[in-house]
C-alpha atoms as a PDB file:
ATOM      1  CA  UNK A   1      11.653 -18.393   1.588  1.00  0.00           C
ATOM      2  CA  UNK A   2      14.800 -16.642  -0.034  1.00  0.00           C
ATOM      3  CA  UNK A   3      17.774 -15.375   1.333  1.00  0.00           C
ATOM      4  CA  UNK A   4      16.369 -11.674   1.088  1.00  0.00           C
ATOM      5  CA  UNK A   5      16.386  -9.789   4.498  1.00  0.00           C
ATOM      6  CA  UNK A   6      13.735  -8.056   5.742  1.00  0.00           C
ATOM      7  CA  UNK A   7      15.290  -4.698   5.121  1.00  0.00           C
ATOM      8  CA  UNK A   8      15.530  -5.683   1.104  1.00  0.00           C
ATOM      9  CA  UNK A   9      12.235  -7.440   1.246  1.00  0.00           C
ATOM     10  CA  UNK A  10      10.206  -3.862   2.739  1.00  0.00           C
ATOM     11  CA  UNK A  11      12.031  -1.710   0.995  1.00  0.00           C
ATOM     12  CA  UNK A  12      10.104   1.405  -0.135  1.00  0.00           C
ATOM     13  CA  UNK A  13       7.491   0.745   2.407  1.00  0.00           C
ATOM     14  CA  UNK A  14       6.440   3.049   5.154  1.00  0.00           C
ATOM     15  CA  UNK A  15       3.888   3.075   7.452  1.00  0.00           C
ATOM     16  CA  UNK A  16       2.461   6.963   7.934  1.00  0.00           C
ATOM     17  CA  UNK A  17       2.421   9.240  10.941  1.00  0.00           C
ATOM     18  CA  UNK A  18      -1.575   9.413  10.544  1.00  0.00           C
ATOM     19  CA  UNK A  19      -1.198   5.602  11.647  1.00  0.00           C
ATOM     20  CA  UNK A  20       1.011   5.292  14.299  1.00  0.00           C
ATOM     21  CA  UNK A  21      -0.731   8.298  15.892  1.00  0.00           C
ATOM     22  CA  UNK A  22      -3.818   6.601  15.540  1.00  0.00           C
ATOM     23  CA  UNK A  23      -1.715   3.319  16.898  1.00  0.00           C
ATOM     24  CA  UNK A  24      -0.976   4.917  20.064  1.00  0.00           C
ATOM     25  CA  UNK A  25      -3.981   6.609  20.766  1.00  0.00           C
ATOM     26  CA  UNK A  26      -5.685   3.135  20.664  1.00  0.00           C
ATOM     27  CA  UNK A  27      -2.968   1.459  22.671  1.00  0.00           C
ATOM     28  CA  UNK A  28      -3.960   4.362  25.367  1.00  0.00           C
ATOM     29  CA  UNK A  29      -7.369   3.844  25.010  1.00  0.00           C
ATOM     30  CA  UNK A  30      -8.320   7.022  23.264  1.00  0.00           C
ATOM     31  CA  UNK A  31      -9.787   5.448  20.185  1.00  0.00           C
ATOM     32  CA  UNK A  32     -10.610   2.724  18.746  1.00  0.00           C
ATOM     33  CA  UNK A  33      -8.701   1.884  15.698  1.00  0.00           C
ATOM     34  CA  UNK A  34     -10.296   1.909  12.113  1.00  0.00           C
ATOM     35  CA  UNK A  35      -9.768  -1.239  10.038  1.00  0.00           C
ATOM     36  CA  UNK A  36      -7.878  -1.210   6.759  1.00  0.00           C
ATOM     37  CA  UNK A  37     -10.687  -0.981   4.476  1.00  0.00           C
ATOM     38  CA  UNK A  38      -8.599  -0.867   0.885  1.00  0.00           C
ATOM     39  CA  UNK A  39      -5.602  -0.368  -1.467  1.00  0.00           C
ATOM     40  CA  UNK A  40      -5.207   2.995  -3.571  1.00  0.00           C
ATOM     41  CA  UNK A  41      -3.656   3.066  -6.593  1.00  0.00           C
ATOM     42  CA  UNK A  42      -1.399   5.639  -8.162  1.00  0.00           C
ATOM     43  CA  UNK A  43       1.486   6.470 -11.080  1.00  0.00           C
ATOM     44  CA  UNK A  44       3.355   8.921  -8.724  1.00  0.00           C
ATOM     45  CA  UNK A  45       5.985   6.388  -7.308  1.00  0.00           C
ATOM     46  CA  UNK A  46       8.775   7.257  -9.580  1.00  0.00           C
ATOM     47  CA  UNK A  47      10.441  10.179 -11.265  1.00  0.00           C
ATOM     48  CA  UNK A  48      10.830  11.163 -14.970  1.00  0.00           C
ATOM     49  CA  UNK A  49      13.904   8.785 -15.203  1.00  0.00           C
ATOM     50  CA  UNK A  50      12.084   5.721 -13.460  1.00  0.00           C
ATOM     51  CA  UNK A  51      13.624   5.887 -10.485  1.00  0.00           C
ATOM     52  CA  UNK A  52      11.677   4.596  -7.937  1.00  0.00           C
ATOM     53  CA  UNK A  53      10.886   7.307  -5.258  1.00  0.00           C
ATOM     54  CA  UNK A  54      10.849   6.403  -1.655  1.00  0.00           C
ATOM     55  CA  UNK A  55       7.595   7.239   0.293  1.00  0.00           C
ATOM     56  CA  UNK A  56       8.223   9.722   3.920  1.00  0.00           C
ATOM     57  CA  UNK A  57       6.157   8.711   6.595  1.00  0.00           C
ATOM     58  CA  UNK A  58       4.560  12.311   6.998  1.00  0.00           C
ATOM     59  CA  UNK A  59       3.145  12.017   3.457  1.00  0.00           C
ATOM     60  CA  UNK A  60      -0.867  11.811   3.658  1.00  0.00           C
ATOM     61  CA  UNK A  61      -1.580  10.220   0.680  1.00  0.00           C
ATOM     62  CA  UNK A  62      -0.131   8.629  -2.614  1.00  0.00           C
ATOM     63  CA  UNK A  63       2.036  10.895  -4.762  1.00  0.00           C
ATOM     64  CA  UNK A  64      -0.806  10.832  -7.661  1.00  0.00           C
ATOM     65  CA  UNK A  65      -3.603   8.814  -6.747  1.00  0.00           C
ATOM     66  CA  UNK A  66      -5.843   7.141  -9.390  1.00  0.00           C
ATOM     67  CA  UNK A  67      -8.187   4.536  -7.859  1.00  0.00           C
ATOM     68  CA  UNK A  68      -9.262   2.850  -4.888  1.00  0.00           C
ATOM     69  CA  UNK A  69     -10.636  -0.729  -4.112  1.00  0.00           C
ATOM     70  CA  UNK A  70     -12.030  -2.790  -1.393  1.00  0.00           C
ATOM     71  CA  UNK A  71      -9.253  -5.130   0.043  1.00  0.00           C
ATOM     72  CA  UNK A  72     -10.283  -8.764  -1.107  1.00  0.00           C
ATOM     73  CA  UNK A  73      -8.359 -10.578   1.469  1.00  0.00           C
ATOM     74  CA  UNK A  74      -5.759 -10.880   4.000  1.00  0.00           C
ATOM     75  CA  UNK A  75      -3.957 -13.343   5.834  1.00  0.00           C
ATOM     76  CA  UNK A  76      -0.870 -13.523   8.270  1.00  0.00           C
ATOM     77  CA  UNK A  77       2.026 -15.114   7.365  1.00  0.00           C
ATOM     78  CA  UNK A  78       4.096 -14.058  10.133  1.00  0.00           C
ATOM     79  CA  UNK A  79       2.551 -13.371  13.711  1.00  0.00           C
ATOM     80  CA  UNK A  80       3.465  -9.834  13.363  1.00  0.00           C
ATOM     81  CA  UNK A  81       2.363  -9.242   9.572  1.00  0.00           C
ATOM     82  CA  UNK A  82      -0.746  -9.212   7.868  1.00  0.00           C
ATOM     83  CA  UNK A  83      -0.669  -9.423   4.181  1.00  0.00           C
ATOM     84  CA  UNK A  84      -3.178  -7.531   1.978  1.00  0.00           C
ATOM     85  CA  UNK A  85      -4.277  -8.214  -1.118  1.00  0.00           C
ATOM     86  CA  UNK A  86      -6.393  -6.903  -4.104  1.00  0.00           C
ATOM     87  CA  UNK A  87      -7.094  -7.886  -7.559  1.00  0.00           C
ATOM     88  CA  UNK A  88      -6.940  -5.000 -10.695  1.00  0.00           C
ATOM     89  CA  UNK A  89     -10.042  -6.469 -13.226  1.00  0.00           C
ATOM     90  CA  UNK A  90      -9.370  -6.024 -16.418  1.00  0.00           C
ATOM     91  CA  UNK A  91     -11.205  -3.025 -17.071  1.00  0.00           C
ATOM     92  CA  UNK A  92      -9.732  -1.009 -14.344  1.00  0.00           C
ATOM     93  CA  UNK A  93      -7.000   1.274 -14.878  1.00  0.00           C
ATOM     94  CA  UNK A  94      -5.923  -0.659 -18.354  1.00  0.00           C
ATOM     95  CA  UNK A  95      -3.603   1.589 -19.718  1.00  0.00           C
ATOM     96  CA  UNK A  96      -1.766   2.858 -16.762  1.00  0.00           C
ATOM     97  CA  UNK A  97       0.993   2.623 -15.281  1.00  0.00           C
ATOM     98  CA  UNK A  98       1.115   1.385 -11.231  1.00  0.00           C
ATOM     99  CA  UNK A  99       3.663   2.610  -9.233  1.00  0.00           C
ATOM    100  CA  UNK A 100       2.505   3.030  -5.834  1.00  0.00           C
ATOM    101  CA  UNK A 101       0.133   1.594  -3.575  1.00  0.00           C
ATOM    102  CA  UNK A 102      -0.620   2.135  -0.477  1.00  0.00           C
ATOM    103  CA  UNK A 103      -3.815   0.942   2.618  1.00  0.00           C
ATOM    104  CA  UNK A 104      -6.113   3.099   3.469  1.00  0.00           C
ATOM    105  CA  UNK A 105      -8.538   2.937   6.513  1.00  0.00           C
ATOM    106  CA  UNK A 106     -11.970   3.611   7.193  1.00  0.00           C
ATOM    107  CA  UNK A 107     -11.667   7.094   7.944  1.00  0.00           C
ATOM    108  CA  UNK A 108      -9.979   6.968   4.306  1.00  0.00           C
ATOM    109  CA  UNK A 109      -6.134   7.754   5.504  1.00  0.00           C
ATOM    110  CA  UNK A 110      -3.676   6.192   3.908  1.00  0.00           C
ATOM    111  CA  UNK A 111      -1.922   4.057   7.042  1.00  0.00           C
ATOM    112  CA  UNK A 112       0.247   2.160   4.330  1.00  0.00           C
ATOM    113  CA  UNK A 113       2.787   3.427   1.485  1.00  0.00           C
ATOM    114  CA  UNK A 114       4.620   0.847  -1.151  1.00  0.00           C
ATOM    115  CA  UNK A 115       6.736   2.366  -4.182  1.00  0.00           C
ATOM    116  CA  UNK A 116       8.417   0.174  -7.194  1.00  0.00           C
ATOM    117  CA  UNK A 117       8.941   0.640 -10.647  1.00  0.00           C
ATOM    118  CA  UNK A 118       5.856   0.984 -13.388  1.00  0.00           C
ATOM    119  CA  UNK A 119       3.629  -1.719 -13.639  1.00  0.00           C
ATOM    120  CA  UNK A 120       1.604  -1.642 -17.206  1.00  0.00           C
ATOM    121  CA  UNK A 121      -1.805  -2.280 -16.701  1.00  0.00           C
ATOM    122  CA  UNK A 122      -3.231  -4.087 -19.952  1.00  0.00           C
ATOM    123  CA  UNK A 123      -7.378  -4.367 -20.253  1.00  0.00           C
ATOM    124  CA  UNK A 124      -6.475  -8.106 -21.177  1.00  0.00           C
ATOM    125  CA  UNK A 125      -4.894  -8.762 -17.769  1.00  0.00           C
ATOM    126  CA  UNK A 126      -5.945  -9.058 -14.403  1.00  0.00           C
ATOM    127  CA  UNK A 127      -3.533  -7.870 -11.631  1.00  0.00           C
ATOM    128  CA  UNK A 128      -3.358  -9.193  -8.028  1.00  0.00           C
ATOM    129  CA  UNK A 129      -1.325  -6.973  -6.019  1.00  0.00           C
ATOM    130  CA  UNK A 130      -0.255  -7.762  -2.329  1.00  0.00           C
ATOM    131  CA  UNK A 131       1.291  -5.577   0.574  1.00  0.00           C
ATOM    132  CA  UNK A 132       2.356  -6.532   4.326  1.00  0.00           C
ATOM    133  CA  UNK A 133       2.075  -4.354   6.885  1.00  0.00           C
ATOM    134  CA  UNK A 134       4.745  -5.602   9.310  1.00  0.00           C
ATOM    135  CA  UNK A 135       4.840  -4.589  13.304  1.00  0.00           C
END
Protein backbone atom coordinates (compact mmCIF):
# COMPACT_ATOMS: atom_id res chain seq x y z
CA UNK A 1 0.00 0.00 0.00
CA UNK A 2 1.09 3.78 -0.38
CA UNK A 3 1.65 6.33 1.96
CA UNK A 4 -1.89 7.92 1.16
CA UNK A 5 -4.15 8.31 4.31
CA UNK A 6 -7.41 7.32 4.47
CA UNK A 7 -8.76 10.82 4.41
CA UNK A 8 -6.85 11.37 0.77
CA UNK A 9 -7.64 7.87 -0.27
CA UNK A 10 -11.93 8.50 0.32
CA UNK A 11 -11.93 11.66 -0.67
CA UNK A 12 -15.14 12.73 -2.48
CA UNK A 13 -16.94 9.81 -1.06
CA UNK A 14 -20.00 9.92 1.08
CA UNK A 15 -22.20 7.58 2.28
CA UNK A 16 -26.09 9.08 2.14
CA UNK A 17 -28.57 9.81 4.89
CA UNK A 18 -31.08 7.26 3.06
CA UNK A 19 -28.32 4.67 4.28
CA UNK A 20 -27.40 5.29 7.56
CA UNK A 21 -31.11 5.70 8.36
CA UNK A 22 -31.69 2.52 6.93
CA UNK A 23 -28.31 1.40 9.01
CA UNK A 24 -29.84 2.16 12.20
CA UNK A 25 -33.15 1.05 11.73
CA UNK A 26 -31.62 -2.45 11.06
CA UNK A 27 -29.20 -2.22 13.95
CA UNK A 28 -32.66 -1.66 16.05
CA UNK A 29 -34.31 -4.27 14.48
CA UNK A 30 -36.80 -2.33 12.46
CA UNK A 31 -35.76 -3.60 9.08
CA UNK A 32 -33.89 -5.63 7.48
CA UNK A 33 -31.29 -4.08 5.36
CA UNK A 34 -31.38 -4.23 1.44
CA UNK A 35 -28.19 -5.44 -0.25
CA UNK A 36 -26.19 -3.26 -2.61
CA UNK A 37 -27.52 -4.45 -5.77
CA UNK A 38 -25.38 -2.00 -8.34
CA UNK A 39 -23.28 1.02 -9.44
CA UNK A 40 -24.97 4.11 -11.31
CA UNK A 41 -23.28 6.02 -13.55
CA UNK A 42 -23.37 9.72 -14.22
CA UNK A 43 -21.43 13.04 -15.89
CA UNK A 44 -22.68 15.37 -13.06
CA UNK A 45 -19.54 15.11 -10.74
CA UNK A 46 -17.86 18.22 -11.84
CA UNK A 47 -18.54 21.78 -12.84
CA UNK A 48 -18.07 23.68 -16.16
CA UNK A 49 -14.34 24.26 -15.22
CA UNK A 50 -13.66 20.48 -14.21
CA UNK A 51 -13.59 20.88 -10.89
CA UNK A 52 -14.51 18.00 -9.21
CA UNK A 53 -17.69 18.58 -7.05
CA UNK A 54 -17.98 17.00 -3.69
CA UNK A 55 -21.12 14.81 -3.09
CA UNK A 56 -23.50 15.97 0.48
CA UNK A 57 -24.73 13.17 2.23
CA UNK A 58 -28.49 14.38 1.96
CA UNK A 59 -28.24 14.13 -1.85
CA UNK A 60 -30.64 11.17 -3.13
CA UNK A 61 -29.14 10.38 -6.14
CA UNK A 62 -26.22 11.17 -8.64
CA UNK A 63 -25.99 14.75 -9.88
CA UNK A 64 -26.96 13.50 -13.62
CA UNK A 65 -27.45 9.97 -13.76
CA UNK A 66 -26.93 7.99 -17.02
CA UNK A 67 -26.86 4.21 -16.41
CA UNK A 68 -27.05 1.56 -14.02
CA UNK A 69 -25.46 -2.01 -13.74
CA UNK A 70 -25.51 -5.07 -11.69
CA UNK A 71 -22.42 -5.10 -9.30
CA UNK A 72 -20.08 -7.96 -10.69
CA UNK A 73 -18.21 -8.53 -7.56
CA UNK A 74 -17.02 -7.60 -4.25
CA UNK A 75 -14.55 -8.49 -1.85
CA UNK A 76 -13.12 -7.11 1.55
CA UNK A 77 -9.91 -5.95 1.80
CA UNK A 78 -10.11 -4.53 5.11
CA UNK A 79 -12.50 -6.07 7.87
CA UNK A 80 -14.46 -2.96 7.82
CA UNK A 81 -14.60 -2.33 3.88
CA UNK A 82 -16.12 -4.02 1.16
CA UNK A 83 -14.97 -3.15 -2.24
CA UNK A 84 -17.36 -3.03 -5.24
CA UNK A 85 -16.75 -3.44 -8.51
CA UNK A 86 -18.26 -3.24 -12.09
CA UNK A 87 -17.08 -3.49 -15.54
CA UNK A 88 -18.31 -0.61 -18.45
CA UNK A 89 -18.51 -3.09 -21.91
CA UNK A 90 -17.59 -1.49 -24.65
CA UNK A 91 -20.78 -0.57 -25.97
CA UNK A 92 -22.06 1.10 -22.93
CA UNK A 93 -21.90 4.66 -22.46
CA UNK A 94 -18.91 5.01 -25.27
CA UNK A 95 -18.77 8.49 -25.72
CA UNK A 96 -19.33 9.84 -22.32
CA UNK A 97 -17.82 11.20 -19.92
CA UNK A 98 -17.87 9.40 -16.09
CA UNK A 99 -17.70 11.46 -13.32
CA UNK A 100 -19.61 10.06 -10.59
CA UNK A 101 -20.61 6.86 -9.33
CA UNK A 102 -22.27 5.90 -6.74
CA UNK A 103 -24.18 2.08 -5.01
CA UNK A 104 -27.43 1.72 -5.09
CA UNK A 105 -29.60 -0.86 -3.15
CA UNK A 106 -32.41 -2.95 -3.78
CA UNK A 107 -34.99 -0.59 -3.02
CA UNK A 108 -32.91 1.44 -5.79
CA UNK A 109 -31.40 4.31 -3.28
CA UNK A 110 -28.30 5.37 -3.84
CA UNK A 111 -26.44 4.33 -0.25
CA UNK A 112 -22.99 5.26 -1.95
CA UNK A 113 -21.61 8.61 -3.68
CA UNK A 114 -17.89 8.82 -5.42
CA UNK A 115 -16.91 12.10 -7.49
CA UNK A 116 -13.46 12.57 -9.64
CA UNK A 117 -12.59 14.15 -12.67
CA UNK A 118 -14.06 12.96 -16.36
CA UNK A 119 -13.39 9.67 -17.36
CA UNK A 120 -13.79 9.25 -21.43
CA UNK A 121 -15.57 6.33 -22.19
CA UNK A 122 -14.29 4.98 -25.71
CA UNK A 123 -16.59 2.00 -27.51
CA UNK A 124 -13.03 0.35 -27.98
CA UNK A 125 -12.44 0.11 -24.22
CA UNK A 126 -13.74 -1.69 -21.47
CA UNK A 127 -13.83 0.05 -18.02
CA UNK A 128 -13.67 -1.66 -14.59
CA UNK A 129 -14.56 0.71 -12.01
CA UNK A 130 -14.26 -0.04 -8.17
CA UNK A 131 -15.66 1.74 -4.94
CA UNK A 132 -15.26 0.86 -1.04
CA UNK A 133 -17.70 1.46 1.20
CA UNK A 134 -15.74 1.83 4.45
CA UNK A 135 -17.46 1.54 8.19
Amino acid sequence: MGTESVEEKNKNVVITKKAREKLVKARAGDLTLPKVAGMAFGNGGVDEDGTVIAPAETQAGLANEIFRKEIESHSYPEDTTCRYVCTLSFSELAGEEISEIGLYDEDGDIVCIKTFMRKGKDSDVEQTYTLDDIF
